[in-house]
PDB file of N, CA and C in Angstrom:
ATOM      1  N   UNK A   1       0.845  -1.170   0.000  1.00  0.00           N
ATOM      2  CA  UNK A   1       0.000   0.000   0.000  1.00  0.00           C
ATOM      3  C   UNK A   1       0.892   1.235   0.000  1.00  0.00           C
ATOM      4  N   UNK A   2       0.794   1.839  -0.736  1.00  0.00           N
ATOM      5  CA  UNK A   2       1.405   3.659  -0.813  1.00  0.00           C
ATOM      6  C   UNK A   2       0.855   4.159   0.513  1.00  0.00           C
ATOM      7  N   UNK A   3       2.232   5.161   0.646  1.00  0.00           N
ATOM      8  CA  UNK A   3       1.925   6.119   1.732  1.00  0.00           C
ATOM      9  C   UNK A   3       2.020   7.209   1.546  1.00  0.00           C
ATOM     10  N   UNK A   4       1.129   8.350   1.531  1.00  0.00           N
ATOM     11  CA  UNK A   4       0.853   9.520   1.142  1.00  0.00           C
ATOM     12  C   UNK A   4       1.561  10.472   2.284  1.00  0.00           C
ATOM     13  N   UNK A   5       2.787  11.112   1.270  1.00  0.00           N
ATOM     14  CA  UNK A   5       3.793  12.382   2.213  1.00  0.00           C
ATOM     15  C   UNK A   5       3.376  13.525   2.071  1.00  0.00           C
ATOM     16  N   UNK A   6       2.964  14.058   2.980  1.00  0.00           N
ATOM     17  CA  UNK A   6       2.139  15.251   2.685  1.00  0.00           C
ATOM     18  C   UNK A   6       3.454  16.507   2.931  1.00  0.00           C
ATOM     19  N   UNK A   7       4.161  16.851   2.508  1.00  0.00           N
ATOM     20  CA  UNK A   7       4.716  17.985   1.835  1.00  0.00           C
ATOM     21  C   UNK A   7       4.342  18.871   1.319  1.00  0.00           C
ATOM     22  N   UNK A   8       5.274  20.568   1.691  1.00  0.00           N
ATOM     23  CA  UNK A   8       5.340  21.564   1.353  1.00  0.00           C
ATOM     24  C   UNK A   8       6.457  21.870   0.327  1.00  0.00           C
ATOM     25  N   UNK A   9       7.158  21.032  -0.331  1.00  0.00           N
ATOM     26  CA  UNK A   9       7.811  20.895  -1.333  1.00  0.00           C
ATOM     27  C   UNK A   9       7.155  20.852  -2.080  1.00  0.00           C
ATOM     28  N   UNK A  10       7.995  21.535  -3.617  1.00  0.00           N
ATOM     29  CA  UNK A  10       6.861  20.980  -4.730  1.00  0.00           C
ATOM     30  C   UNK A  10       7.121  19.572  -5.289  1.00  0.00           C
ATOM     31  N   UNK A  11       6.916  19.529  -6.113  1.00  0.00           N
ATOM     32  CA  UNK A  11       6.034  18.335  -6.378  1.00  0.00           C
ATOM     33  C   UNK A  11       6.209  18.266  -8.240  1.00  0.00           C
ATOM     34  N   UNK A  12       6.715  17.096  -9.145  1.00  0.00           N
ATOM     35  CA  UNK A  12       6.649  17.269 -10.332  1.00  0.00           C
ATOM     36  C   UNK A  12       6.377  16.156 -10.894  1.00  0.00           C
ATOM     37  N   UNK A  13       5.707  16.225 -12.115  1.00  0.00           N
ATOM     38  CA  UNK A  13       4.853  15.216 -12.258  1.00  0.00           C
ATOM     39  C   UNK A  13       5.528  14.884 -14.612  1.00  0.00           C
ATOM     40  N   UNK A  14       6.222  14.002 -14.453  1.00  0.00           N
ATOM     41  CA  UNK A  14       6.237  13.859 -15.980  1.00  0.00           C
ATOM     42  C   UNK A  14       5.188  12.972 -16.705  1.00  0.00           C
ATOM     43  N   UNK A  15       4.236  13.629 -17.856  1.00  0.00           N
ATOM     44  CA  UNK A  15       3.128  12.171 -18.611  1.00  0.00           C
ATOM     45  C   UNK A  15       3.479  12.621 -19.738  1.00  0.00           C
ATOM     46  N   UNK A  16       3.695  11.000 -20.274  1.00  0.00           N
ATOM     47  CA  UNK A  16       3.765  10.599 -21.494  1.00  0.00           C
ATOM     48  C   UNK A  16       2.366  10.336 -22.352  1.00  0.00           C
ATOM     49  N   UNK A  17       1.971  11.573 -23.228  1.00  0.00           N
ATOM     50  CA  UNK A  17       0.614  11.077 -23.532  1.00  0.00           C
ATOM     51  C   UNK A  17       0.548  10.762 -25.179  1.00  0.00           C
ATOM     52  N   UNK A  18      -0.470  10.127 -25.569  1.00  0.00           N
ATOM     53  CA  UNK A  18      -0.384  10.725 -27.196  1.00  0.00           C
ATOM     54  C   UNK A  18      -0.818  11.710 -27.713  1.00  0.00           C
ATOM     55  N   UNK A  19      -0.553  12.167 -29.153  1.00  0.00           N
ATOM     56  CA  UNK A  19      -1.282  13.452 -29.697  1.00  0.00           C
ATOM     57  C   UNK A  19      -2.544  13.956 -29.501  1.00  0.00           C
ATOM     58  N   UNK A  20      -3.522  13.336 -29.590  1.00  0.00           N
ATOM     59  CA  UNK A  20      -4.846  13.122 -29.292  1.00  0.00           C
ATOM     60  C   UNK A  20      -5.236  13.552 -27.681  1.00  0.00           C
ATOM     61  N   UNK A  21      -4.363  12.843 -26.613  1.00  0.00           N
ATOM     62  CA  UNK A  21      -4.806  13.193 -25.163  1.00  0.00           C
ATOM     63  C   UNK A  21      -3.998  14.941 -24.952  1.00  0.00           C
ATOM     64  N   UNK A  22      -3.152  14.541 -25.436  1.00  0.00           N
ATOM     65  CA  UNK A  22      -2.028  16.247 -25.451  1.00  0.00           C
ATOM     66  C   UNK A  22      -3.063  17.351 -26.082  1.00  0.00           C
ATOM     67  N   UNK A  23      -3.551  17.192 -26.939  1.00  0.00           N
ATOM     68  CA  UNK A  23      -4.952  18.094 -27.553  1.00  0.00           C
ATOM     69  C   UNK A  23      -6.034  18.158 -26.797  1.00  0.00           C
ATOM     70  N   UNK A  24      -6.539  17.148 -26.263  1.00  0.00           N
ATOM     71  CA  UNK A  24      -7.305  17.015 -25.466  1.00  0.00           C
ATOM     72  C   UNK A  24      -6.800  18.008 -23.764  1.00  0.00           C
ATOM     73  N   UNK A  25      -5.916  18.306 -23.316  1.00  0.00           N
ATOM     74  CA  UNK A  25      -5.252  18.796 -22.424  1.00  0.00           C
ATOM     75  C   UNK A  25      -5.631  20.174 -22.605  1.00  0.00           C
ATOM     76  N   UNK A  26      -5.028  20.871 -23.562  1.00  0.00           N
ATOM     77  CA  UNK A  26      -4.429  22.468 -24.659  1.00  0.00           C
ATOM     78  C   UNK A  26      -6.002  22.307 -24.425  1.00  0.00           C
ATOM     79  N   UNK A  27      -6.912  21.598 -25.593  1.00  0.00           N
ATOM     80  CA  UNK A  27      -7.899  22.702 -25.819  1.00  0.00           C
ATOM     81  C   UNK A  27      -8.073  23.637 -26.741  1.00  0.00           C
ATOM     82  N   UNK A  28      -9.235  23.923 -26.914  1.00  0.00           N
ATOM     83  CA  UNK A  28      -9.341  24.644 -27.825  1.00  0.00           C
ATOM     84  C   UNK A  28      -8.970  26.345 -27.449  1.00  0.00           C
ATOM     85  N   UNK A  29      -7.421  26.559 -28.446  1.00  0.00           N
ATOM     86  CA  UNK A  29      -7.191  27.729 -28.221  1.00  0.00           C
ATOM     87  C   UNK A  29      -6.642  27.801 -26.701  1.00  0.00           C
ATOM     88  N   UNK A  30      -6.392  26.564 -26.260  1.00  0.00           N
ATOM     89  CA  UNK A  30      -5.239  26.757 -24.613  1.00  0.00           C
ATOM     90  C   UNK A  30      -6.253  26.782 -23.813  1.00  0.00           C
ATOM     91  N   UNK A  31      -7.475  26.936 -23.489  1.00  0.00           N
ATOM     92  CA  UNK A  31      -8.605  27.053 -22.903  1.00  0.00           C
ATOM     93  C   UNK A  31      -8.541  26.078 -21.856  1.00  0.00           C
ATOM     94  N   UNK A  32      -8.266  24.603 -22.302  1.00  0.00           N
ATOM     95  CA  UNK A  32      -8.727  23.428 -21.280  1.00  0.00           C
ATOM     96  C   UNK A  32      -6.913  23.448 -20.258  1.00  0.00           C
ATOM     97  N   UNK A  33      -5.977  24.081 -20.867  1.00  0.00           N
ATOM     98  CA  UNK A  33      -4.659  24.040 -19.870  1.00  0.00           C
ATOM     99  C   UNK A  33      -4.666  25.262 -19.217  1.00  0.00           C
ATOM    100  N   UNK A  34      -5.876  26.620 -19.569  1.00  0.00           N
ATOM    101  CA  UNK A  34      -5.521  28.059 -19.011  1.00  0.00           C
ATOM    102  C   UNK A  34      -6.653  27.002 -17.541  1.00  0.00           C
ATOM    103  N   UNK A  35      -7.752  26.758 -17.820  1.00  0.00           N
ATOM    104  CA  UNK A  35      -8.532  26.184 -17.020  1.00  0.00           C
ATOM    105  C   UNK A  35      -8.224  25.698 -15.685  1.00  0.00           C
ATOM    106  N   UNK A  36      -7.411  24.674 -16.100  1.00  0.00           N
ATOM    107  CA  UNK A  36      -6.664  23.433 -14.946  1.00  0.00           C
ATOM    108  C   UNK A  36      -5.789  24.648 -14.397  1.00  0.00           C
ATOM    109  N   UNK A  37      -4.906  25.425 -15.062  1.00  0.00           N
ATOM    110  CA  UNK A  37      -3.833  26.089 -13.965  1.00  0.00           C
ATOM    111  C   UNK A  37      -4.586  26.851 -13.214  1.00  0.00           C
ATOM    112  N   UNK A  38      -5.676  27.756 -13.330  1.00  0.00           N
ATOM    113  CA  UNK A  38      -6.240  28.386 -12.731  1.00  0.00           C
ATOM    114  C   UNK A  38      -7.020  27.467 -11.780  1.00  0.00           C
ATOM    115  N   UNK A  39      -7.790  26.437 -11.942  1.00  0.00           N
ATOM    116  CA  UNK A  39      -8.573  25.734 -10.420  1.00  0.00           C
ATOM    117  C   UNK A  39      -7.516  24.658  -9.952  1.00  0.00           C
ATOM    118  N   UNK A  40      -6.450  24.591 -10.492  1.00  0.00           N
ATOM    119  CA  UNK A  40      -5.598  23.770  -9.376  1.00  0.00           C
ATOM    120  C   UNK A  40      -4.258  24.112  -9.146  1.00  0.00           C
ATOM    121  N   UNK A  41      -3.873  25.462  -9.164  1.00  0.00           N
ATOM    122  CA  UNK A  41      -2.677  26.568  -8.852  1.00  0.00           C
ATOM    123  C   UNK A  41      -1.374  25.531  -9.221  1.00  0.00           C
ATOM    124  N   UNK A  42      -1.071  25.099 -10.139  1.00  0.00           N
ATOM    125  CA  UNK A  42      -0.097  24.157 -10.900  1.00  0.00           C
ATOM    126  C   UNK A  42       0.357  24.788 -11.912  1.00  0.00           C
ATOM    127  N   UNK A  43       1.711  24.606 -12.562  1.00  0.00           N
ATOM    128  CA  UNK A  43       2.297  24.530 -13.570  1.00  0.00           C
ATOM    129  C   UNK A  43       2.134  23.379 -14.362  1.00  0.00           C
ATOM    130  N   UNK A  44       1.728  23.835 -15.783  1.00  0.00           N
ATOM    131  CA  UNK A  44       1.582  22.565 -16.535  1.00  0.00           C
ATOM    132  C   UNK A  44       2.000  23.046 -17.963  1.00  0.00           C
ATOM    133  N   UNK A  45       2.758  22.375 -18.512  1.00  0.00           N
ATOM    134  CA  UNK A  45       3.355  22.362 -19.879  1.00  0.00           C
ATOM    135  C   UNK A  45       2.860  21.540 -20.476  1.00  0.00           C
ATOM    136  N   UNK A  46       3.283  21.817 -21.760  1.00  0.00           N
ATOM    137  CA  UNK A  46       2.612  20.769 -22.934  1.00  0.00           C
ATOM    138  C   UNK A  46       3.739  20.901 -24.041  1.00  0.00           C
ATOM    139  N   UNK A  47       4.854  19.527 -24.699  1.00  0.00           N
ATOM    140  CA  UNK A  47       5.410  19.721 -25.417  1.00  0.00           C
ATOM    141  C   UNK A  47       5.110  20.303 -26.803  1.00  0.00           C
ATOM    142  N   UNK A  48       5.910  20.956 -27.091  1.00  0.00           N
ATOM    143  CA  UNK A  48       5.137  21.654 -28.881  1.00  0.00           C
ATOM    144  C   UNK A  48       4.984  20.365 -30.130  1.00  0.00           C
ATOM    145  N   UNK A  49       3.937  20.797 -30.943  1.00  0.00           N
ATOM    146  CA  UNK A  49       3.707  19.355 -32.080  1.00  0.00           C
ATOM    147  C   UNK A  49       5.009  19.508 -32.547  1.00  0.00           C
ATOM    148  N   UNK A  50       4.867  17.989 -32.797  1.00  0.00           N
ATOM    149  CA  UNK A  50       6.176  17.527 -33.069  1.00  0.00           C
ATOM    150  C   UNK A  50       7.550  17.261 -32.481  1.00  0.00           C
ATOM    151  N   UNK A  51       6.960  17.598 -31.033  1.00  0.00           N
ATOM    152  CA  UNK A  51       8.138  17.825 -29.771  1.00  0.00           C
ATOM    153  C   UNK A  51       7.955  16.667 -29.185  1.00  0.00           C
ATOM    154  N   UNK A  52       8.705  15.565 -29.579  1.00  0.00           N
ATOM    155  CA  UNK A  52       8.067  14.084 -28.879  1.00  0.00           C
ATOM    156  C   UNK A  52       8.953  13.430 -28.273  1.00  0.00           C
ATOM    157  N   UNK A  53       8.527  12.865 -26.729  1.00  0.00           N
ATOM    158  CA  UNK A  53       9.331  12.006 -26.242  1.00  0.00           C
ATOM    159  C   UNK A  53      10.024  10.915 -26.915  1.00  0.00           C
ATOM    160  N   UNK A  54      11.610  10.600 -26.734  1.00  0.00           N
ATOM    161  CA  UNK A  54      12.201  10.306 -27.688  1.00  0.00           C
ATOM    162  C   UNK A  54      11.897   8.501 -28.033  1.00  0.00           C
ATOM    163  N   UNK A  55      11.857   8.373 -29.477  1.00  0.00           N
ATOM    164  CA  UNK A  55      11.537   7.190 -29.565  1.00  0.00           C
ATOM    165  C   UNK A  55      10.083   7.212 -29.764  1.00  0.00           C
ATOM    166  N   UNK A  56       9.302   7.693 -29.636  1.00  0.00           N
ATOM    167  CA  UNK A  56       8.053   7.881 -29.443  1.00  0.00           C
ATOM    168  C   UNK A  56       7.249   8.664 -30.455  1.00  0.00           C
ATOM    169  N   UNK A  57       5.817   8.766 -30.549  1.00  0.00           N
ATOM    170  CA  UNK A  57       5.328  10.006 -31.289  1.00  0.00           C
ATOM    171  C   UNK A  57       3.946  10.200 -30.060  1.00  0.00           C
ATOM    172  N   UNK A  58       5.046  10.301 -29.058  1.00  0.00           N
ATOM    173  CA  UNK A  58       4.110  11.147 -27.701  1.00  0.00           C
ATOM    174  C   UNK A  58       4.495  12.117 -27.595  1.00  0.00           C
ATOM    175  N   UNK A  59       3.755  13.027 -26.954  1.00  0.00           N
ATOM    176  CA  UNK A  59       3.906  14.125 -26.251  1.00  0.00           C
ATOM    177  C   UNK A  59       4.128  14.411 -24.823  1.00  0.00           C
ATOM    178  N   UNK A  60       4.984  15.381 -24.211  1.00  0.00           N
ATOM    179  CA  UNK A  60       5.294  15.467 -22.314  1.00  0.00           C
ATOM    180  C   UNK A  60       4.569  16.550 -22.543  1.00  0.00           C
ATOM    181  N   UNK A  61       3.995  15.797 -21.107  1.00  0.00           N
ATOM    182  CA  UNK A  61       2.706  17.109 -20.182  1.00  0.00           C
ATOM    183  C   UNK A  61       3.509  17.370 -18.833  1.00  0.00           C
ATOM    184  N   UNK A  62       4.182  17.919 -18.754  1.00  0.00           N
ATOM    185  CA  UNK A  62       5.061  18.129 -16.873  1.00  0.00           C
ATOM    186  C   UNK A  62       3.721  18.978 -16.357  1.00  0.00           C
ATOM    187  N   UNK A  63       3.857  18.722 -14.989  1.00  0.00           N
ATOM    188  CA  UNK A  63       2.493  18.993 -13.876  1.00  0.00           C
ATOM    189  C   UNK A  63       3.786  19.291 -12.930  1.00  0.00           C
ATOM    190  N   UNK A  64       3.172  20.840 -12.505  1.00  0.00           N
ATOM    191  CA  UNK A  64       4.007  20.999 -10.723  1.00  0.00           C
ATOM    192  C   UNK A  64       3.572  21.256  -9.963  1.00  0.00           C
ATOM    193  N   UNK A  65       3.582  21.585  -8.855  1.00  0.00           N
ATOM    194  CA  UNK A  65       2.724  22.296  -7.670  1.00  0.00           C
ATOM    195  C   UNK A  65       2.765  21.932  -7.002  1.00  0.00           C
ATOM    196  N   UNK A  66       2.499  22.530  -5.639  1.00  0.00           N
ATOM    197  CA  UNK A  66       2.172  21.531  -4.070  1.00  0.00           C
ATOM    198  C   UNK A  66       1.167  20.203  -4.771  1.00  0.00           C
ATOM    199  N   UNK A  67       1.314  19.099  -3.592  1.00  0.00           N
ATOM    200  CA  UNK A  67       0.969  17.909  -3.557  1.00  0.00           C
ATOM    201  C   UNK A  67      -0.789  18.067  -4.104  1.00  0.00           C
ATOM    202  N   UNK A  68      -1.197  18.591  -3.077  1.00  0.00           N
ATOM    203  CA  UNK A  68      -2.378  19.197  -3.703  1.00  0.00           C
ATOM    204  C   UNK A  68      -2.595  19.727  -4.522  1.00  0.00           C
ATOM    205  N   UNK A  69      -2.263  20.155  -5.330  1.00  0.00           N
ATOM    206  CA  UNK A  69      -2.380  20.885  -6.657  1.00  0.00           C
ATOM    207  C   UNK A  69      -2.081  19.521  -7.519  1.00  0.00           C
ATOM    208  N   UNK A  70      -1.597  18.706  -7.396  1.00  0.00           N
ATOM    209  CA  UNK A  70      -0.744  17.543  -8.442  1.00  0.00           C
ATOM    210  C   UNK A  70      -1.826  15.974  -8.437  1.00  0.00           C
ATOM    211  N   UNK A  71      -2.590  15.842  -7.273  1.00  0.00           N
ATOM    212  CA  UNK A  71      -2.802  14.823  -6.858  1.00  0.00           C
ATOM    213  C   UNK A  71      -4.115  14.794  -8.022  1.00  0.00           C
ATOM    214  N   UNK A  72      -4.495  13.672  -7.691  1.00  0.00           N
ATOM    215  CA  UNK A  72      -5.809  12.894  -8.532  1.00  0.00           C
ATOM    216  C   UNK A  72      -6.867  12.535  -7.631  1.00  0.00           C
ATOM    217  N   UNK A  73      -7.151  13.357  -7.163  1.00  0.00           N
ATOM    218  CA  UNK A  73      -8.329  12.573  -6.271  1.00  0.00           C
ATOM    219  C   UNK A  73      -9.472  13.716  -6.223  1.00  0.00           C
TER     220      UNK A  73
END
């Protein structure tokens, strides 16, 4: 079972997604990534098209923030 460290450190998060979920992220016109940073006070990037994890034809989404800001629940 995981044990949840609740820290005031930040916190960084690397996903490997495909083109399709990486679009799905952005949004239309940045809308769905201006969204998320604003209701969950995070940094979130999105590699540029054609910017693909190597070996791959994915895209990196890095996520930062306090724990709370990062978590899934």
């Amino acid at each position: 079972m995981s044990k949840i460290v609740h820290s005031r450190e930040p916190i960084a998060l690397k996903l490997i997604v495909s083109e399709n979920v990486a679009s799905s992220i952005i949004g239309n016109r940045g809308s769905n990534v201006k969204e998320l940073i604003s209701r969950t006070k995070s940094n979130i990037s999105v590699s540029q098209v054609h910017d693909y994890y190597p070996n791959t034809s994915c895209r990196i989404v890095m996520v930062s923030g306090s724990l709370s800001a990062v978590s899934f629940t």
